[in-house]
Structures are given as C-alpha cells and as structure tokens.
PDB file of N, CA and C in Angstrom:
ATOM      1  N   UNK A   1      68.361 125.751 134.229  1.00  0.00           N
ATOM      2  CA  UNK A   1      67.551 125.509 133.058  1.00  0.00           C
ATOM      3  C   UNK A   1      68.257 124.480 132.189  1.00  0.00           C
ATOM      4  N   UNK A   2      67.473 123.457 131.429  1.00  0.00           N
ATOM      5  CA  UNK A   2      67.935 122.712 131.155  1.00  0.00           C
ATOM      6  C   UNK A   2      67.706 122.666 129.605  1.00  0.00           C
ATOM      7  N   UNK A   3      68.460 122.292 128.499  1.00  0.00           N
ATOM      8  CA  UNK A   3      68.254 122.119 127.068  1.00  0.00           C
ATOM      9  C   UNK A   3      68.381 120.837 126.673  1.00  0.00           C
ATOM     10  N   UNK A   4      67.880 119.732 127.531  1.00  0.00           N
ATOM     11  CA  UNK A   4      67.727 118.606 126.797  1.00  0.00           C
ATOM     12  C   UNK A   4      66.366 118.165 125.773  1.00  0.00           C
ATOM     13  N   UNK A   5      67.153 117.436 125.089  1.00  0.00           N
ATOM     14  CA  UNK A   5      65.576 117.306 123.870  1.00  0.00           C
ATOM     15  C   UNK A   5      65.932 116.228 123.351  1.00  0.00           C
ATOM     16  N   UNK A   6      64.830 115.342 123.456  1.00  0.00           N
ATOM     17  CA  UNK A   6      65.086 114.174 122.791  1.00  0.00           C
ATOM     18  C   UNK A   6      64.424 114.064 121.063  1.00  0.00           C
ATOM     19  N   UNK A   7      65.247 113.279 120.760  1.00  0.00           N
ATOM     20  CA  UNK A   7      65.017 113.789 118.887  1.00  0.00           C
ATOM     21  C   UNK A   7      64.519 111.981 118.548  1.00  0.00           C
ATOM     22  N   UNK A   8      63.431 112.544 117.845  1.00  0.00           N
ATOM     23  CA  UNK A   8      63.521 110.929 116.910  1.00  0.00           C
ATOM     24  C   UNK A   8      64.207 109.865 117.115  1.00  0.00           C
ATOM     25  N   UNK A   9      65.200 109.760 116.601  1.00  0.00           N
ATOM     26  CA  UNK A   9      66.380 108.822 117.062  1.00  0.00           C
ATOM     27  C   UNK A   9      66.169 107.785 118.290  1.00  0.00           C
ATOM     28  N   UNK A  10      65.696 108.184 119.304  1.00  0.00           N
ATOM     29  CA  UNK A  10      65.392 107.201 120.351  1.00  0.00           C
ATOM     30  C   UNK A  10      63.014 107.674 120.827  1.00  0.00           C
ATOM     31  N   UNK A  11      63.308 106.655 121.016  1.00  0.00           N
ATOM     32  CA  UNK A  11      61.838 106.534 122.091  1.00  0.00           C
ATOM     33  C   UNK A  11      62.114 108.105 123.358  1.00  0.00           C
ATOM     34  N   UNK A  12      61.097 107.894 123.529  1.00  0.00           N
ATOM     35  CA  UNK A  12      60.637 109.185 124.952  1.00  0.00           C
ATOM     36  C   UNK A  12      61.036 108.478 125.867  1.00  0.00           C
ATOM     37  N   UNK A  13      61.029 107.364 125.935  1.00  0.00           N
ATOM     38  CA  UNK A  13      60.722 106.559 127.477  1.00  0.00           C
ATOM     39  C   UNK A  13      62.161 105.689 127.404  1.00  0.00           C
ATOM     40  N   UNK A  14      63.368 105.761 126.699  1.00  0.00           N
ATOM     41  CA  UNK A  14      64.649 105.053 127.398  1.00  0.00           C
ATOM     42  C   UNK A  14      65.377 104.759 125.895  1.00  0.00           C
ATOM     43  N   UNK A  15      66.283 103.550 126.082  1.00  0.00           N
ATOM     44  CA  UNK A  15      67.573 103.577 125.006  1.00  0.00           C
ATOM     45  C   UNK A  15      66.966 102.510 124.352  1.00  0.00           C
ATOM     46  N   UNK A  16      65.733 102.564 123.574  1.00  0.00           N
ATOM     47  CA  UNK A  16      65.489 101.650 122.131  1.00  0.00           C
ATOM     48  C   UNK A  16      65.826 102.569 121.463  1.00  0.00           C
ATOM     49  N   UNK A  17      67.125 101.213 120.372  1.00  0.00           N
ATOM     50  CA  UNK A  17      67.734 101.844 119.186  1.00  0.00           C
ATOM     51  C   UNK A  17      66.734 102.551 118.011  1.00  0.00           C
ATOM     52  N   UNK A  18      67.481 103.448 117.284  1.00  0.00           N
ATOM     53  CA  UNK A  18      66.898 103.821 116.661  1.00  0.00           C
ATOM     54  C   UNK A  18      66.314 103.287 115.141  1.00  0.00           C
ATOM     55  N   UNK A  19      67.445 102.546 115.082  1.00  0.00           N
ATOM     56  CA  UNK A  19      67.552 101.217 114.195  1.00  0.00           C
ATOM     57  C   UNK A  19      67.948  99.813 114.219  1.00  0.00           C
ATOM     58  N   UNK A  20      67.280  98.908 113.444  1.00  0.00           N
ATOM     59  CA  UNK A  20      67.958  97.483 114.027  1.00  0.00           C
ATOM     60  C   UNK A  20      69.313  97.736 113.417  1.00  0.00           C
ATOM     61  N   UNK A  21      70.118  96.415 114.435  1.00  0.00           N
ATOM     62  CA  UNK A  21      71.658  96.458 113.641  1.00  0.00           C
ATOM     63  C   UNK A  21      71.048  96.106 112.065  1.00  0.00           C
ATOM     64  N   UNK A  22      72.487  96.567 111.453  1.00  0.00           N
ATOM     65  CA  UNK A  22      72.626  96.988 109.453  1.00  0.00           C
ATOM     66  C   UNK A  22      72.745  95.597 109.046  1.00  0.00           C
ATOM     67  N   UNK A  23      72.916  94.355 109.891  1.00  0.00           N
ATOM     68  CA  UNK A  23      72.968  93.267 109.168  1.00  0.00           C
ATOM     69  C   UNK A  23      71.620  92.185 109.110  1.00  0.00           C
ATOM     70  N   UNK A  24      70.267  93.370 110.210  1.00  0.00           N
ATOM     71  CA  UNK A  24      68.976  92.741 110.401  1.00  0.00           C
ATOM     72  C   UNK A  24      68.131  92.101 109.107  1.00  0.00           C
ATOM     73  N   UNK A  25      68.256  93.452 108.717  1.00  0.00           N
ATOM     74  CA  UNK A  25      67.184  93.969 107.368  1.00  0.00           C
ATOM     75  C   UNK A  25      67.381  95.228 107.294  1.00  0.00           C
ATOM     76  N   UNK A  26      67.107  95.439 106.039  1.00  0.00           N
ATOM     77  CA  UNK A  26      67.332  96.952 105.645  1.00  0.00           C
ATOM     78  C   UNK A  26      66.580  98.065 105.777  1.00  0.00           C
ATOM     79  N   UNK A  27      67.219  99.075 106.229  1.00  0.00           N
ATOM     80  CA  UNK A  27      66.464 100.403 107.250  1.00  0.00           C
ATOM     81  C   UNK A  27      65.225 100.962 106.293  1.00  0.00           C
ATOM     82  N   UNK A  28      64.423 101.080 107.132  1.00  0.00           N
ATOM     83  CA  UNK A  28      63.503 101.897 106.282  1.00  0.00           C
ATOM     84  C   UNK A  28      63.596 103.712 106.046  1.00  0.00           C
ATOM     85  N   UNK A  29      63.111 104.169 105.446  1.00  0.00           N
ATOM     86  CA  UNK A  29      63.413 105.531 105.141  1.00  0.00           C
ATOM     87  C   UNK A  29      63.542 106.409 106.256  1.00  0.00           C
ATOM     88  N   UNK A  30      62.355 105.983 107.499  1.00  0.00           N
ATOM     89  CA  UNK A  30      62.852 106.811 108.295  1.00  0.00           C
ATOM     90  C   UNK A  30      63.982 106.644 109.308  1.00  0.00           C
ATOM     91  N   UNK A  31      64.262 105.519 109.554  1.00  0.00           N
ATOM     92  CA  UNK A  31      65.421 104.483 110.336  1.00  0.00           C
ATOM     93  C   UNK A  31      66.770 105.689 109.475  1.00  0.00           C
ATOM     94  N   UNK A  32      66.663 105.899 108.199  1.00  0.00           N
ATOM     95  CA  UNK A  32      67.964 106.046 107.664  1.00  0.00           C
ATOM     96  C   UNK A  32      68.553 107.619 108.037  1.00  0.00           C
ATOM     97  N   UNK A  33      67.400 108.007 108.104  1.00  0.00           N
ATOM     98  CA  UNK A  33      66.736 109.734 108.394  1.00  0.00           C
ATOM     99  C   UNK A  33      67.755 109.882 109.609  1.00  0.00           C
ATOM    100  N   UNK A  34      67.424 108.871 110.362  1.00  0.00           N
ATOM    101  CA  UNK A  34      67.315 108.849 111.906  1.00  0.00           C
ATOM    102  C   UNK A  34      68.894 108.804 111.850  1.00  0.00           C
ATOM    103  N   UNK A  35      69.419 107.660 111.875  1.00  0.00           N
ATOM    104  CA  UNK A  35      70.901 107.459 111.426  1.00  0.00           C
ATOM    105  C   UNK A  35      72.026 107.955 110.709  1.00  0.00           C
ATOM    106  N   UNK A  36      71.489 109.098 109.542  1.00  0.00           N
ATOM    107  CA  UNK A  36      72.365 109.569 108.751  1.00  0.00           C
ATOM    108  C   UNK A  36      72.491 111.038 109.403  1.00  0.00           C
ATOM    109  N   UNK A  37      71.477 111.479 110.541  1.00  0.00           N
ATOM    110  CA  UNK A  37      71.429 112.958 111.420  1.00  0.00           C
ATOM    111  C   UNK A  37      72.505 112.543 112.016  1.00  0.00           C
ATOM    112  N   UNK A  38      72.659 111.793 112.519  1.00  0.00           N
ATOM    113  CA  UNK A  38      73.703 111.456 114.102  1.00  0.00           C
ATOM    114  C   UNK A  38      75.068 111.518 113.001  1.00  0.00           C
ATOM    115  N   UNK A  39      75.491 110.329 112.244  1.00  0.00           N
ATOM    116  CA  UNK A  39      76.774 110.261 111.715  1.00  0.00           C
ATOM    117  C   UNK A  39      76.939 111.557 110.724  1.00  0.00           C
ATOM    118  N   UNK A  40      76.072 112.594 110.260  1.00  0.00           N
ATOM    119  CA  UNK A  40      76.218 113.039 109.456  1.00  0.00           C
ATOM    120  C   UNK A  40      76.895 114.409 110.715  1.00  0.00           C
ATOM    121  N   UNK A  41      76.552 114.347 111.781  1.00  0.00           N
ATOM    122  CA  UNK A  41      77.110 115.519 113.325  1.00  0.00           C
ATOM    123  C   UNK A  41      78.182 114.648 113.278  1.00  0.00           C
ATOM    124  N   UNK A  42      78.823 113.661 112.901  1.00  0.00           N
ATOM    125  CA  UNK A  42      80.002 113.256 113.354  1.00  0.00           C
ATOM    126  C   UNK A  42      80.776 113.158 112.765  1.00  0.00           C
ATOM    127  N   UNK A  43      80.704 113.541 111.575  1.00  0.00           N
ATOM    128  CA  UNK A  43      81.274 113.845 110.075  1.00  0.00           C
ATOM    129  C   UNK A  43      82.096 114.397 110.047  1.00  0.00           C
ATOM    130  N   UNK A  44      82.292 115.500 110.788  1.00  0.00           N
ATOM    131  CA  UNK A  44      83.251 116.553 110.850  1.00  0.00           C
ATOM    132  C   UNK A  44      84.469 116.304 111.560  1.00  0.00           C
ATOM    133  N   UNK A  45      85.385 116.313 111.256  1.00  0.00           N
ATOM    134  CA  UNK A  45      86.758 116.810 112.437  1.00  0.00           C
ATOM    135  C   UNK A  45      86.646 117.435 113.905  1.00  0.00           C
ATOM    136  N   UNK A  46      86.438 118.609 113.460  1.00  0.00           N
ATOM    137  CA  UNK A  46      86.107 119.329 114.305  1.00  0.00           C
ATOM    138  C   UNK A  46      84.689 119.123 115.675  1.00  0.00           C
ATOM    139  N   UNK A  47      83.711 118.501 114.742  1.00  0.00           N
ATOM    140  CA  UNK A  47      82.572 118.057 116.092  1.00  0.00           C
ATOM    141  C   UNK A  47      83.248 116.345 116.624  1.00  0.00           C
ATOM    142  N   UNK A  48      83.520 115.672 115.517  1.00  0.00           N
ATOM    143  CA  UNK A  48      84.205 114.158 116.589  1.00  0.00           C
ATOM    144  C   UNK A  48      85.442 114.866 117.840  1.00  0.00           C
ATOM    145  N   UNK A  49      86.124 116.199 117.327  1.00  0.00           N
ATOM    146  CA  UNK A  49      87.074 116.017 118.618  1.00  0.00           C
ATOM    147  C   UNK A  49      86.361 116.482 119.587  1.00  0.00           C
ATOM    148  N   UNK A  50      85.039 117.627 119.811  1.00  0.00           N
ATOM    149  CA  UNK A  50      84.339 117.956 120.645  1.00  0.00           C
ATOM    150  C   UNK A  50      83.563 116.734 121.076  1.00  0.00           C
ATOM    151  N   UNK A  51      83.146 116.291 120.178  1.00  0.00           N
ATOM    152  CA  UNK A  51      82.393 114.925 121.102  1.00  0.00           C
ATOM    153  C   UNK A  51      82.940 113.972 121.934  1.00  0.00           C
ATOM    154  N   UNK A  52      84.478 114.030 121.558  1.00  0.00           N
ATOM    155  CA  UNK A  52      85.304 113.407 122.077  1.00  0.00           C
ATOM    156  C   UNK A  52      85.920 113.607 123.347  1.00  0.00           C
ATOM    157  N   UNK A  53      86.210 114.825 123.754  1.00  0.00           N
ATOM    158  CA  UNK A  53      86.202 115.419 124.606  1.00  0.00           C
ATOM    159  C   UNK A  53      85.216 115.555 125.782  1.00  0.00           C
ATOM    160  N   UNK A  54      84.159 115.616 125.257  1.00  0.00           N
ATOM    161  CA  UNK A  54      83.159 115.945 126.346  1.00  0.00           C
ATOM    162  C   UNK A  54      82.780 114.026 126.761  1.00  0.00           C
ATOM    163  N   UNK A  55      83.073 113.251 125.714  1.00  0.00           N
ATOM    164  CA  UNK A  55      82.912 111.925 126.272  1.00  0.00           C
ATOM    165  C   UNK A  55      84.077 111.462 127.351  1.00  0.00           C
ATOM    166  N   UNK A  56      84.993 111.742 126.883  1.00  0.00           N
ATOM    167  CA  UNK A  56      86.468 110.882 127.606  1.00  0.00           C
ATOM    168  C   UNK A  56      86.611 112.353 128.838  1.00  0.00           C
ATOM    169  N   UNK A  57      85.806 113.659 128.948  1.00  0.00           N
ATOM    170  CA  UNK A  57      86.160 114.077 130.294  1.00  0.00           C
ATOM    171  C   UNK A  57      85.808 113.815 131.475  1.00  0.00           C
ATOM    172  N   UNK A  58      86.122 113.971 132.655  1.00  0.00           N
ATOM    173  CA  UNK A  58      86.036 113.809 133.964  1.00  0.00           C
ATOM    174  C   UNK A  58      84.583 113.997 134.573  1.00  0.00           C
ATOM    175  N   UNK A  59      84.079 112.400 135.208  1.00  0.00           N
ATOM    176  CA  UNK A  59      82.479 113.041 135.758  1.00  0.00           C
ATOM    177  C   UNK A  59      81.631 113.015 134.234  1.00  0.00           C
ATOM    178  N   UNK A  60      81.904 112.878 133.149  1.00  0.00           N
ATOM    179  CA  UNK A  60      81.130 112.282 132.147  1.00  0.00           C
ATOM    180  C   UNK A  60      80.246 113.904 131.424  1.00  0.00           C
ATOM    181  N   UNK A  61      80.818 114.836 132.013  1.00  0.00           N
ATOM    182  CA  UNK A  61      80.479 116.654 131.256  1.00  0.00           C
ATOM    183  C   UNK A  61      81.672 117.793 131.670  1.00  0.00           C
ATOM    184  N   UNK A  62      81.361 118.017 130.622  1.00  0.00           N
ATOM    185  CA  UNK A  62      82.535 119.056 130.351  1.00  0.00           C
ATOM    186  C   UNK A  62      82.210 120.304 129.875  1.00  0.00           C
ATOM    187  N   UNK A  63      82.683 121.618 130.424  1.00  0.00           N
ATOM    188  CA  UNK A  63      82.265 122.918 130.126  1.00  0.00           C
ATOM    189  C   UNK A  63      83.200 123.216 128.732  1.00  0.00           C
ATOM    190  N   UNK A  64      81.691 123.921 128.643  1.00  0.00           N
ATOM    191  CA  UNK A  64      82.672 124.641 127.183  1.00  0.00           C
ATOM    192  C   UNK A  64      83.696 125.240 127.129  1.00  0.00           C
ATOM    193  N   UNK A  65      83.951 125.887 128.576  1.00  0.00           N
ATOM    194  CA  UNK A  65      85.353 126.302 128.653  1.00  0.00           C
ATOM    195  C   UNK A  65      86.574 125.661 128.859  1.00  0.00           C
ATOM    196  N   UNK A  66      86.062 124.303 129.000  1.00  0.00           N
ATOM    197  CA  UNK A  66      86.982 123.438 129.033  1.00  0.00           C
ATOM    198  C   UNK A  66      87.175 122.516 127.623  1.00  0.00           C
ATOM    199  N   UNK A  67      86.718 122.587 126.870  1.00  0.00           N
ATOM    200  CA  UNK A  67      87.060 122.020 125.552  1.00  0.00           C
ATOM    201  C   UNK A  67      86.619 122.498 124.365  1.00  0.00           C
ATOM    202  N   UNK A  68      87.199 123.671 124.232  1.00  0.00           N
ATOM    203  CA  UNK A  68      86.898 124.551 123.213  1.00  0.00           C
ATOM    204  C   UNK A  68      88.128 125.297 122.313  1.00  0.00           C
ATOM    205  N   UNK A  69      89.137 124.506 122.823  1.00  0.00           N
ATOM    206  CA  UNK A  69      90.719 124.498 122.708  1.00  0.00           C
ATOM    207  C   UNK A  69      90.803 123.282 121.147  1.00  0.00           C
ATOM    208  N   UNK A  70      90.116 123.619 120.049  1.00  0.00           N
ATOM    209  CA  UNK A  70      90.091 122.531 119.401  1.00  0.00           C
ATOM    210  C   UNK A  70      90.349 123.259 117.683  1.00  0.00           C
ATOM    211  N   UNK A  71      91.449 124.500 117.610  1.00  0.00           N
ATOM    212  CA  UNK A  71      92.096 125.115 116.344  1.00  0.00           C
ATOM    213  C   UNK A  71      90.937 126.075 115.744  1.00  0.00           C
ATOM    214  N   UNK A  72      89.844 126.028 116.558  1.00  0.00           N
ATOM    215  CA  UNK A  72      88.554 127.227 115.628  1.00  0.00           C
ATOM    216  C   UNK A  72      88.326 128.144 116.580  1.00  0.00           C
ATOM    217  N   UNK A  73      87.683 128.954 116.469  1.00  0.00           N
ATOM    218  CA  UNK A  73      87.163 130.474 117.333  1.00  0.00           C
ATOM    219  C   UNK A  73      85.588 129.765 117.729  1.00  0.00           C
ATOM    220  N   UNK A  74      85.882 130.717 119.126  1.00  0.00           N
ATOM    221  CA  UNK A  74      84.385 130.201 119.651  1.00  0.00           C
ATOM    222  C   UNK A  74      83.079 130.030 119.170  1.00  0.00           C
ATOM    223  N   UNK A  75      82.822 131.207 118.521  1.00  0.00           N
ATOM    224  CA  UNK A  75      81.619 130.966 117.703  1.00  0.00           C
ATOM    225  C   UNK A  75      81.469 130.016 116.737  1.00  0.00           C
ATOM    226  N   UNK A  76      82.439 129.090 116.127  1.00  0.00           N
ATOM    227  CA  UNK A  76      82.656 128.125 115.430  1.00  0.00           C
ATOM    228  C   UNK A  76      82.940 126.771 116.416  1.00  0.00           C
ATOM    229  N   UNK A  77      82.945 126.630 117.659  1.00  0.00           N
ATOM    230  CA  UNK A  77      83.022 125.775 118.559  1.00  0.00           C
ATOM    231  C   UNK A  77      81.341 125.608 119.018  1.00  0.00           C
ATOM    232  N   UNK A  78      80.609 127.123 119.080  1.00  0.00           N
ATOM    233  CA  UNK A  78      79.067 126.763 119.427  1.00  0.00           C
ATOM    234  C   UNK A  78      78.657 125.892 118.005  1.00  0.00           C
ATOM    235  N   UNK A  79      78.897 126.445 117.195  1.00  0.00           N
ATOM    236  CA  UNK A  79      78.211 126.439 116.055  1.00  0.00           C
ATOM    237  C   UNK A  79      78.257 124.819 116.100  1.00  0.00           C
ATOM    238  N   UNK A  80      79.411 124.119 116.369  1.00  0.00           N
ATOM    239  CA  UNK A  80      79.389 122.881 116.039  1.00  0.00           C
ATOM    240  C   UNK A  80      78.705 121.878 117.375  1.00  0.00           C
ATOM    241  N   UNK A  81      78.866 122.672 118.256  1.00  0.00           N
ATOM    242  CA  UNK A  81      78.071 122.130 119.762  1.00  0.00           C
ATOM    243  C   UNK A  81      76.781 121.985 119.457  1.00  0.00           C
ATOM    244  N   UNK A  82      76.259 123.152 118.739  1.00  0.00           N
ATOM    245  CA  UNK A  82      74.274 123.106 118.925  1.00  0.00           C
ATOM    246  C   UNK A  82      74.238 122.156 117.534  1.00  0.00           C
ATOM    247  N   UNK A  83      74.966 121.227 116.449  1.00  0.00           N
ATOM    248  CA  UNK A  83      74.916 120.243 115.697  1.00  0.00           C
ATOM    249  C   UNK A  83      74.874 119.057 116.667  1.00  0.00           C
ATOM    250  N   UNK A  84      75.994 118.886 117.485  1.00  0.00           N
ATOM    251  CA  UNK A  84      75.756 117.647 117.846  1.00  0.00           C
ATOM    252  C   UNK A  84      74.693 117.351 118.765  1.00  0.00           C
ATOM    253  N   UNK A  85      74.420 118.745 119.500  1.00  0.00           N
ATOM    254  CA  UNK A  85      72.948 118.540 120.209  1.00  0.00           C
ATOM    255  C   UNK A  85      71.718 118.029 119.359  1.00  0.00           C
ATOM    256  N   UNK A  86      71.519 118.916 118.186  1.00  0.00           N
ATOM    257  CA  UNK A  86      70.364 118.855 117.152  1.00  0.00           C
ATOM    258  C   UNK A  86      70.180 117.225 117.024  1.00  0.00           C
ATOM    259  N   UNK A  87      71.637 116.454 116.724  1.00  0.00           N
ATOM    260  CA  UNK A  87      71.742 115.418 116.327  1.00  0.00           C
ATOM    261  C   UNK A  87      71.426 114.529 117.402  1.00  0.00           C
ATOM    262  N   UNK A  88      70.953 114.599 118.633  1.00  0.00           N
ATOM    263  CA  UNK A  88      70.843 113.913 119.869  1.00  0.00           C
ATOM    264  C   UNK A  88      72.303 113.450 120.152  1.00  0.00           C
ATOM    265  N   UNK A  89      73.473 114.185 119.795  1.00  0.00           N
ATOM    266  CA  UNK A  89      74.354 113.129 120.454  1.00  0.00           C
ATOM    267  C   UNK A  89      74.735 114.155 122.012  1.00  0.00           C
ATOM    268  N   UNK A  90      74.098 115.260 122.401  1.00  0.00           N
ATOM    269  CA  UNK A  90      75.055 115.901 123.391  1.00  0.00           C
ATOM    270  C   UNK A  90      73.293 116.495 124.214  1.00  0.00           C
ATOM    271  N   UNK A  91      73.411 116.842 125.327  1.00  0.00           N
ATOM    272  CA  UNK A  91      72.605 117.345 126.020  1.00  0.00           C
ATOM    273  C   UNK A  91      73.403 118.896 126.876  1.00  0.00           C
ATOM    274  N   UNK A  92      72.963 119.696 127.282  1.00  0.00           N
ATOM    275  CA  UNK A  92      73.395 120.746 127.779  1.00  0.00           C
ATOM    276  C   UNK A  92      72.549 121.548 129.128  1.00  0.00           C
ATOM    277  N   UNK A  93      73.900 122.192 129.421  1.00  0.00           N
ATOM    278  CA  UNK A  93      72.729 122.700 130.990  1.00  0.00           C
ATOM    279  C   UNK A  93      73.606 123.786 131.268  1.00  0.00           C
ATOM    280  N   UNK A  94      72.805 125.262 131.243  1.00  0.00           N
ATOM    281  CA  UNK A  94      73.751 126.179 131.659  1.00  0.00           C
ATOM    282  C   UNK A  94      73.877 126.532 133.248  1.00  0.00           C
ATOM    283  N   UNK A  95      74.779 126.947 133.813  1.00  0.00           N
ATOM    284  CA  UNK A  95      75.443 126.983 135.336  1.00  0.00           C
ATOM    285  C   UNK A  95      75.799 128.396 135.087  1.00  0.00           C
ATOM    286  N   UNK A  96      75.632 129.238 135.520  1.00  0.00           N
ATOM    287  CA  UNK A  96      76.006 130.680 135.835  1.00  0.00           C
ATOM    288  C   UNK A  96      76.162 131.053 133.931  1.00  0.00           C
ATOM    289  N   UNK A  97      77.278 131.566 134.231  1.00  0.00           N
ATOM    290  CA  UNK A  97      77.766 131.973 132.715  1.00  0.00           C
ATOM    291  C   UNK A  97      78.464 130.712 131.850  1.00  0.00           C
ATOM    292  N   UNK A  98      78.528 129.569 132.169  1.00  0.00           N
ATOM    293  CA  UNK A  98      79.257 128.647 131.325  1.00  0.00           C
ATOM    294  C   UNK A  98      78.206 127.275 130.977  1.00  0.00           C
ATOM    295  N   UNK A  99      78.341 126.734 130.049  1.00  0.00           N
ATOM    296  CA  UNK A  99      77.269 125.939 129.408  1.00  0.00           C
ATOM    297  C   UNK A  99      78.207 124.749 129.538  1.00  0.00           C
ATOM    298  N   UNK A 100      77.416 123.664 130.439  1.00  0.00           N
ATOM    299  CA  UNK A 100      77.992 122.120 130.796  1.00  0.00           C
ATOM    300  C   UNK A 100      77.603 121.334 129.310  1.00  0.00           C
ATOM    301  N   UNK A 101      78.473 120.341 128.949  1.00  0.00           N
ATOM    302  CA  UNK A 101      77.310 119.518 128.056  1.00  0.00           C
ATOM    303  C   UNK A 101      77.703 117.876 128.433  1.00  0.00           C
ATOM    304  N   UNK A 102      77.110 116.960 128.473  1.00  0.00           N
ATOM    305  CA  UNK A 102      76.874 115.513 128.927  1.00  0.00           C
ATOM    306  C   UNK A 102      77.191 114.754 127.297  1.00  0.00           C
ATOM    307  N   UNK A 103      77.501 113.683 127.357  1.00  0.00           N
ATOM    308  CA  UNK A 103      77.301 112.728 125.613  1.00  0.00           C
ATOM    309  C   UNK A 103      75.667 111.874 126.226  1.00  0.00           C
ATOM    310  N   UNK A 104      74.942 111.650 125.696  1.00  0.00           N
ATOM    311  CA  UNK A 104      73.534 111.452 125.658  1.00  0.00           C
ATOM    312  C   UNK A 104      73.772 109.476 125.743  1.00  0.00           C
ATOM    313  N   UNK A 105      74.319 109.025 126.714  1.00  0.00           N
ATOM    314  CA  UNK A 105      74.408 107.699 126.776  1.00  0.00           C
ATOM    315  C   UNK A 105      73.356 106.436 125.824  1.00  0.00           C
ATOM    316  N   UNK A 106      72.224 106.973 126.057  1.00  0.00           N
ATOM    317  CA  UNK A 106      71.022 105.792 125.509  1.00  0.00           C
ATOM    318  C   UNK A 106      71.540 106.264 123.519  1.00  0.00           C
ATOM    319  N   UNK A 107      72.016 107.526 123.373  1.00  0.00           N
ATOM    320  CA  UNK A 107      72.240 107.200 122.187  1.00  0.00           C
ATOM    321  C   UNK A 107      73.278 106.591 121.254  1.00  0.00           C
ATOM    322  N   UNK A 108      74.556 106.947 122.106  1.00  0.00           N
ATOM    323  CA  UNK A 108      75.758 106.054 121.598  1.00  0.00           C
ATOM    324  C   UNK A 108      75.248 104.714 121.958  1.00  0.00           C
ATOM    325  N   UNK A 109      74.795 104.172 122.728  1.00  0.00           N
ATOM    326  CA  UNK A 109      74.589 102.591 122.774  1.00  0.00           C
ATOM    327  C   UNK A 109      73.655 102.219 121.952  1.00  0.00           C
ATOM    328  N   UNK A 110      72.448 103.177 120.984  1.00  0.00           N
ATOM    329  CA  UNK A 110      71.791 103.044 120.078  1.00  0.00           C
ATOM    330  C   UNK A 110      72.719 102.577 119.181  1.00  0.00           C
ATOM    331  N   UNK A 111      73.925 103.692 118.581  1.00  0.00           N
ATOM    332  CA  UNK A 111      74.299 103.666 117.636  1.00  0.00           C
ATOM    333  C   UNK A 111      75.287 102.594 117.682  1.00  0.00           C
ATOM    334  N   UNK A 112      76.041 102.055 118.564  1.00  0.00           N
ATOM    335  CA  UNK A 112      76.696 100.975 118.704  1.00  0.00           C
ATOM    336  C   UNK A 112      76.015  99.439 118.600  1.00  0.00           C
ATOM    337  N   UNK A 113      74.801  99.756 118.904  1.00  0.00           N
ATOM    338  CA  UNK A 113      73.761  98.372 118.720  1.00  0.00           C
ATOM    339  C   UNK A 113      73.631  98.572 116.564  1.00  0.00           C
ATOM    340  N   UNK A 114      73.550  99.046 116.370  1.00  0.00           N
ATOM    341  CA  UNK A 114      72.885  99.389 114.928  1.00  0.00           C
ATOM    342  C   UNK A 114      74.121  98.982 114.431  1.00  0.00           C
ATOM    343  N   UNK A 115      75.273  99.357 114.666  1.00  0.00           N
ATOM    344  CA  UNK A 115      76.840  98.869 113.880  1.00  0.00           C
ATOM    345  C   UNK A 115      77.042  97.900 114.309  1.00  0.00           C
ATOM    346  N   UNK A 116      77.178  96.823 115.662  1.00  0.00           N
ATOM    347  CA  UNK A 116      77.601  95.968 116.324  1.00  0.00           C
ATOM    348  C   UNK A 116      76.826  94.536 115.998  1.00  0.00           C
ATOM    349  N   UNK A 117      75.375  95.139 115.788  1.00  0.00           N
ATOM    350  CA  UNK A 117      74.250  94.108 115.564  1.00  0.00           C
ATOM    351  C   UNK A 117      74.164  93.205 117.199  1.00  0.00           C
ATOM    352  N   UNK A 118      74.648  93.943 118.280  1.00  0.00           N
ATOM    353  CA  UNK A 118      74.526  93.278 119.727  1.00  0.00           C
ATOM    354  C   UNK A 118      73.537  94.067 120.432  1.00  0.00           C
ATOM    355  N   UNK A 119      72.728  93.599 121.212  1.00  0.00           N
ATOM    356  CA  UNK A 119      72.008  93.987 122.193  1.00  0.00           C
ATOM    357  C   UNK A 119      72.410  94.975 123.720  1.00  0.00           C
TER     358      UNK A 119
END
C-alpha cells in the first residue's frame, strides 16, 4: 500500500515548478502558499536532518528504522515524517512492519528551479 499524494505544489502530471524562479516576478498568493508549506517542513532541525538522511541514503529510501537515530523519541520522529510528507517533500510505502520513505524528486528540482531561477 502506498501513501503517496501529490499536494499543490506540483502539477498531477510531472515536475512543473511550483513557482517561477524569485527573480521572475513576484509570486502570487497562491505560488507563496505553495512555497512557504515546503520551506516552512524544512524549518526545523530536526525534519532537515530527516530529510537529509532519507535523501543522501542508499538506493534513494530509507526505513524509518534506519534514520530515526536523530536525538528525539519515535513518536517525535513520525510526527516530523508525516510534516515533510504533508509538505510534498517525502513519499512513503509500508513493507511488512517498517515504513520506507523516498525524497519526492520532481519537488526538490521544483524548489531548486524557484531559488536558482534555472530550468
């Protein structure tokens, strides 16, 4: 079973940004909506080292049991997992008893187009 969900932030159908790059023209209200969900999941300490983790691990997903080693108690490790999902930055898929999660590619290259102002 799978818990992917695509949020606002991108199209249904592939990796159009969610916003033009910040040096286009200036975002409209919902562009900002869109943009301030994602950085506002990345805000934290604690969710950048999980995001971090599950980006820089092996095969491109990483079980929760494998990076949940990050100074908080588990229930404070979900708590910050189902944020960065909410936020489209993480996708998830449970396997027996342990929950895989992926970094959501079309959206970091959103958000890198929107800061970078590159295609």
């Amino acid at each position: 079973m799978s818990n992917t969900e695509v949020l606002p932030l991108l199209e249904a159908d592939a990796a159009a940004p969610c916003c033009p790059p910040m040096t286009e023209r200036p975002m409209t209200a919902i562009e900002a909506e869109a943009a301030a969900m994602m950085f506002k999941a990345l805000g934290d300490p604690v969710r950048l080292r999980l995001f971090s983790a599950v980006a820089s691990h092996e095969g491109g997903e990483a079980c929760v049991c494998d990076i949940s080693d990050v100074g908080v108690s588990q229930p404070t490790v979900s708590h910050h997992l189902k944020k960065l999902k909410e936020a489209g930055l993480l996708s998830s898929e449970r396997r027996g008893t342990w929950v895989y999660y992926r970094v959501e590619p079309s959206v970091v290259a959103a958000m890198s187009h929107m800061l970078s102002g590159s295609a």
